[in-house]
C-alpha atoms as a PDB file:
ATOM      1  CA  UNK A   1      19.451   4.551  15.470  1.00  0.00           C
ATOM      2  CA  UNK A   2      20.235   0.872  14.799  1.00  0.00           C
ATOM      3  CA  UNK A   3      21.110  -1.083  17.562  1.00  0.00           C
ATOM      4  CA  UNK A   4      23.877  -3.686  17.469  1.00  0.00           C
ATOM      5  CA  UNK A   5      22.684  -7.717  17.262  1.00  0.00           C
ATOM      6  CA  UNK A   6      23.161  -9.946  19.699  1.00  0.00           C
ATOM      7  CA  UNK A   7      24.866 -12.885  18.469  1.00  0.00           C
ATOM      8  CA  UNK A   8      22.428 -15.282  17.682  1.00  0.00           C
ATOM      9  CA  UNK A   9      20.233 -12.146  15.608  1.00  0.00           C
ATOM     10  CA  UNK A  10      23.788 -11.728  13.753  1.00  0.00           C
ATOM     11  CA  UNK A  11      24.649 -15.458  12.872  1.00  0.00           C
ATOM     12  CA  UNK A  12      20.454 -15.758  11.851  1.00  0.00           C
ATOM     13  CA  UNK A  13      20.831 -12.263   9.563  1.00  0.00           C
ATOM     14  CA  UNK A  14      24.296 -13.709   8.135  1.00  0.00           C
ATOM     15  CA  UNK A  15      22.065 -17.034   7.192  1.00  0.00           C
ATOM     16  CA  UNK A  16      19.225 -14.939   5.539  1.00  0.00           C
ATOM     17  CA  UNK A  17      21.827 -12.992   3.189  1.00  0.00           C
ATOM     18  CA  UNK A  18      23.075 -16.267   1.870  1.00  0.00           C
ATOM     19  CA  UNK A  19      19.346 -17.082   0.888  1.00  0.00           C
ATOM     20  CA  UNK A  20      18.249 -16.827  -2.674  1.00  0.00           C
ATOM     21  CA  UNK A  21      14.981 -15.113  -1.745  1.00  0.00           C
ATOM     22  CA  UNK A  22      16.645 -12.434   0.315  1.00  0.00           C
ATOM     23  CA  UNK A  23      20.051 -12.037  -1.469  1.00  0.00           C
ATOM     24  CA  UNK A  24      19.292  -9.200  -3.463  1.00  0.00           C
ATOM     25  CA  UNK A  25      18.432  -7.614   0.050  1.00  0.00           C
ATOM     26  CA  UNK A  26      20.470  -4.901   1.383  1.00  0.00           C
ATOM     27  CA  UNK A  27      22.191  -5.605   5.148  1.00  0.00           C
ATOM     28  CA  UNK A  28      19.786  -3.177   6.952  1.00  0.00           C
ATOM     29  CA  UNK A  29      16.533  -4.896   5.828  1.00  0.00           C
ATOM     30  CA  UNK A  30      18.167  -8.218   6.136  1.00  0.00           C
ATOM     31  CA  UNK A  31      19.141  -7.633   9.784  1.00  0.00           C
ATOM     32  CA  UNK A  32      15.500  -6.248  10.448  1.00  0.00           C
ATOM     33  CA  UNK A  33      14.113  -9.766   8.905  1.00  0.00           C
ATOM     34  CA  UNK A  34      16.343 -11.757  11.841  1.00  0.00           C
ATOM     35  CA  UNK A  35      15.126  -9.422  14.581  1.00  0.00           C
ATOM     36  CA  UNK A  36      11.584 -10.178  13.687  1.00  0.00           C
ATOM     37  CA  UNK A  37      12.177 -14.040  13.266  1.00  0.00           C
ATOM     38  CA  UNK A  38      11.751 -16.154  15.150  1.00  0.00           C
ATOM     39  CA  UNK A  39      13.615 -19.380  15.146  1.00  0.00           C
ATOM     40  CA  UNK A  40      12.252 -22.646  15.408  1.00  0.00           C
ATOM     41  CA  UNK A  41      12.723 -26.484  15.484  1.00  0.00           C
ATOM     42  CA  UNK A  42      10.109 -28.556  13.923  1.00  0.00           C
ATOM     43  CA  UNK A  43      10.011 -32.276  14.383  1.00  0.00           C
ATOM     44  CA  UNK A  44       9.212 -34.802  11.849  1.00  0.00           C
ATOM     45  CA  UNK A  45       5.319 -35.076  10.170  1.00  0.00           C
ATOM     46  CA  UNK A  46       4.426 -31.712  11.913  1.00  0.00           C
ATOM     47  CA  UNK A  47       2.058 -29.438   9.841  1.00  0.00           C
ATOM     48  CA  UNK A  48       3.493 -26.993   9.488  1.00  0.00           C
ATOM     49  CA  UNK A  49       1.229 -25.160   7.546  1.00  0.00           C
ATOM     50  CA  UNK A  50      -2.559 -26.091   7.241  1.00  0.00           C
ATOM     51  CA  UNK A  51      -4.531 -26.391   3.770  1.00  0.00           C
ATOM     52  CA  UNK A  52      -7.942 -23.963   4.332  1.00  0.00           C
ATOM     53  CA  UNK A  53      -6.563 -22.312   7.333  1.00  0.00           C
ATOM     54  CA  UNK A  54      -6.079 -18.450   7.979  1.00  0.00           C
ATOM     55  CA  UNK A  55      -2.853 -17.323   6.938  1.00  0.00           C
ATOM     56  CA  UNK A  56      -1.002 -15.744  10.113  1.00  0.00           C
ATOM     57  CA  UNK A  57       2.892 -16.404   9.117  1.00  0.00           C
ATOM     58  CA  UNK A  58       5.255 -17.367   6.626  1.00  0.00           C
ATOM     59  CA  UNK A  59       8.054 -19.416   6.697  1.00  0.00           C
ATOM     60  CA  UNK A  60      11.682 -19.666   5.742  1.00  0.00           C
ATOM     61  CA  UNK A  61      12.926 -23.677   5.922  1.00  0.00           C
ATOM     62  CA  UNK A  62      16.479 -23.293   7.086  1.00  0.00           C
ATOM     63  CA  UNK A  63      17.375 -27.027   7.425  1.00  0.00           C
ATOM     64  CA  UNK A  64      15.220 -29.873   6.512  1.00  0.00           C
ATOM     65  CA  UNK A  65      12.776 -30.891   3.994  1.00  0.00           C
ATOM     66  CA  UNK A  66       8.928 -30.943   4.144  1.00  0.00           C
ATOM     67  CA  UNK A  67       6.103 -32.739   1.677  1.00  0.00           C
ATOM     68  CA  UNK A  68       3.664 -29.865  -0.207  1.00  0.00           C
ATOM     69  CA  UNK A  69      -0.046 -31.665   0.475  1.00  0.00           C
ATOM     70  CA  UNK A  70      -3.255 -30.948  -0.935  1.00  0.00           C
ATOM     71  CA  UNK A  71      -6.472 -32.986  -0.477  1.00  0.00           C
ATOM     72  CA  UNK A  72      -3.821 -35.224   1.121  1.00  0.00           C
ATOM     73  CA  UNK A  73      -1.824 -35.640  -2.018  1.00  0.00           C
ATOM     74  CA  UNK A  74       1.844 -34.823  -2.134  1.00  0.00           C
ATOM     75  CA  UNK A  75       2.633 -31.926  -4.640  1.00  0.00           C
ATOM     76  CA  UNK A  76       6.416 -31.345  -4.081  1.00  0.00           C
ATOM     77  CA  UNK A  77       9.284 -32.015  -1.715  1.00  0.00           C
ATOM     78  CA  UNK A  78      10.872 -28.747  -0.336  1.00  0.00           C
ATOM     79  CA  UNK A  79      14.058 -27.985   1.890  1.00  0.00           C
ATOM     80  CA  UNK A  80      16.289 -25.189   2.570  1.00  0.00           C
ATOM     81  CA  UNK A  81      16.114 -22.053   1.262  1.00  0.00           C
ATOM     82  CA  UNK A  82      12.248 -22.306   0.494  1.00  0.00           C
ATOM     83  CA  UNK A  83      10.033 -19.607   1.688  1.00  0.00           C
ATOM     84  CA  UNK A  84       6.583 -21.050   2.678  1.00  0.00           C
ATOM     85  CA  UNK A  85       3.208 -19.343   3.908  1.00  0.00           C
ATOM     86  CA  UNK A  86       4.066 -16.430   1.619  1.00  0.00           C
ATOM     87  CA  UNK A  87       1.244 -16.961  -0.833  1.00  0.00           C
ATOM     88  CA  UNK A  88      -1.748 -16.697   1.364  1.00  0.00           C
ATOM     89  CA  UNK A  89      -0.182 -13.325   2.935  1.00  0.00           C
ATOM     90  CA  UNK A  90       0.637 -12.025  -0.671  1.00  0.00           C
ATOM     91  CA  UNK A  91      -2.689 -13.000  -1.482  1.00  0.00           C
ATOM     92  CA  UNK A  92      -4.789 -12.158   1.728  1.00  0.00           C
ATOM     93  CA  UNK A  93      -6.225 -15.920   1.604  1.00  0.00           C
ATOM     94  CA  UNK A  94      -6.666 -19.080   3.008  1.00  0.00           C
ATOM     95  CA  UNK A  95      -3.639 -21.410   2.897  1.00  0.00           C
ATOM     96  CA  UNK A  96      -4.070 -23.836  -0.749  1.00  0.00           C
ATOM     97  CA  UNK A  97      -2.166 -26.507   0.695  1.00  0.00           C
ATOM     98  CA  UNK A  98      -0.874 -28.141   3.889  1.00  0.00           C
ATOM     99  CA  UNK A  99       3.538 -28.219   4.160  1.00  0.00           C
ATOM    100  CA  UNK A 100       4.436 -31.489   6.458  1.00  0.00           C
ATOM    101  CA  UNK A 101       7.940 -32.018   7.602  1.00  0.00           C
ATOM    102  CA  UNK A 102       9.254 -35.366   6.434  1.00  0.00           C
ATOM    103  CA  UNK A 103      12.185 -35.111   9.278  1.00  0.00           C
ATOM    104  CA  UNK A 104      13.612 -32.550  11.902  1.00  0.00           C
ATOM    105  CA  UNK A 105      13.349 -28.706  10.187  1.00  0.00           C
ATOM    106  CA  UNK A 106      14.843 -25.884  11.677  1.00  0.00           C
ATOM    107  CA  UNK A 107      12.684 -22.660   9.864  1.00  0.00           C
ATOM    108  CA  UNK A 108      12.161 -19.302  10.618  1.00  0.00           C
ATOM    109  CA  UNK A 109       8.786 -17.649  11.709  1.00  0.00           C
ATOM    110  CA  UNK A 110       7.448 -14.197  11.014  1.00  0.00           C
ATOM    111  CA  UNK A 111       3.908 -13.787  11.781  1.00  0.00           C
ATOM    112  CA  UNK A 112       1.292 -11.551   9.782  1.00  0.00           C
ATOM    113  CA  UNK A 113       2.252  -8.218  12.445  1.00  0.00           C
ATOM    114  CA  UNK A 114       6.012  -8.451  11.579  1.00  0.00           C
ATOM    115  CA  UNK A 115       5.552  -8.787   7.764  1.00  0.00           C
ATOM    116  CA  UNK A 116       3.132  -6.087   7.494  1.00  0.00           C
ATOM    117  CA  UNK A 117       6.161  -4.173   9.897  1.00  0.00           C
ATOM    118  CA  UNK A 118       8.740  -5.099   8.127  1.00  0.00           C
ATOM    119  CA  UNK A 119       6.777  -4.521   4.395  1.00  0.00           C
ATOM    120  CA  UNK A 120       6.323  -1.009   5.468  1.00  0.00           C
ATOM    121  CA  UNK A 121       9.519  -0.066   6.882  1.00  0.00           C
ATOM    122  CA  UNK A 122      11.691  -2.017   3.918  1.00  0.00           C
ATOM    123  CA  UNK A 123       9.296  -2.098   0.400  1.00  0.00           C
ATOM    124  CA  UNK A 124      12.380  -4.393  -0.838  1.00  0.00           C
ATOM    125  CA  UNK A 125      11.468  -6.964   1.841  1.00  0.00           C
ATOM    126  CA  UNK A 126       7.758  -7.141   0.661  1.00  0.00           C
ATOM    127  CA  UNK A 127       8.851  -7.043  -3.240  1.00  0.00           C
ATOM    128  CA  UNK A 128      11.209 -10.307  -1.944  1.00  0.00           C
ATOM    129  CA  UNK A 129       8.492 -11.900  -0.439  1.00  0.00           C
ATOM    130  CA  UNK A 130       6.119 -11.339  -3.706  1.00  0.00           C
ATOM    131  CA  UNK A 131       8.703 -12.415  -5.886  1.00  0.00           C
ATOM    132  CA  UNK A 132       8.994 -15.609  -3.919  1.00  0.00           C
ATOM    133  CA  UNK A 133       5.478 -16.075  -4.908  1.00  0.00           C
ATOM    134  CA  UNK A 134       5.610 -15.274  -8.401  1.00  0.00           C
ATOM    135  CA  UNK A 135       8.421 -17.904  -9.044  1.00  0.00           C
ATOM    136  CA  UNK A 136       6.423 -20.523  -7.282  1.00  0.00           C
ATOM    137  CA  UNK A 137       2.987 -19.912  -9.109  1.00  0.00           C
ATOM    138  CA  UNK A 138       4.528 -19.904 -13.147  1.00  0.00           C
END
């Protein structure tokens, strides 16, 4: 039995549909994704993400725009609507690059447990998610 979102789930699940990587979504796997997220504010020239670290979440960058790094070189400029940390969960690897906020980002968090969760429960979710990835690496 689904239970009915709180408002702040509903307002975060009604931001996810209007996504491009989770558009294609239907409303029950989308409102599973904002349950498991976690929402939070990142202030500027955080890491974000860490080049040759363990992968343990991926992101969603909601508002904001962060600086792709590797070997301290920036790759790419990337704001909302980018799904980040996907890769090295896709892949089962270390992160390839470092993501660095260049101001205040508001993103969403869901860590290794909910993907694998939410990947099982909704195969749509994890086909999303790899999809994400295949656009990024051609």
């Amino acid at each position: 039995m689904r239970h009915k979102l709180d408002k702040d789930t509903a307002a975060l699940a009604q931001e996810l549909e209007q996504t491009g990587a989770f558009a294609a979504l239907d409303r029950s796997a989308v409102e599973d994704l904002a349950r498991r997220g976690r929402l939070i504010r990142v202030p500027k020239d955080w890491a974000v993400l860490i080049e040759s670290q363990p992968a343990d979440s991926a992101y969603l960058i909601l508002e904001g725009d962060a600086e792709v790094r590797k070997g301290g070189e920036t790759l790419a400029t990337i704001g909302a609507g980018q799904l980040i940390g996907e890769a090295a969960l896709v892949e089962h690897r270390t992160r390839n690059a470092s993501v660095v906020t260049t101001g205040p980002v508001r993103v969403v968090r869901w860590s290794f447990e909910d993907l694998q969760a939410l990947f099982a429960e909704h195969r749509s979710i994890e086909v999303a998610f790899s999809e994400q990835h295949r656009l990024r690496a051609s």
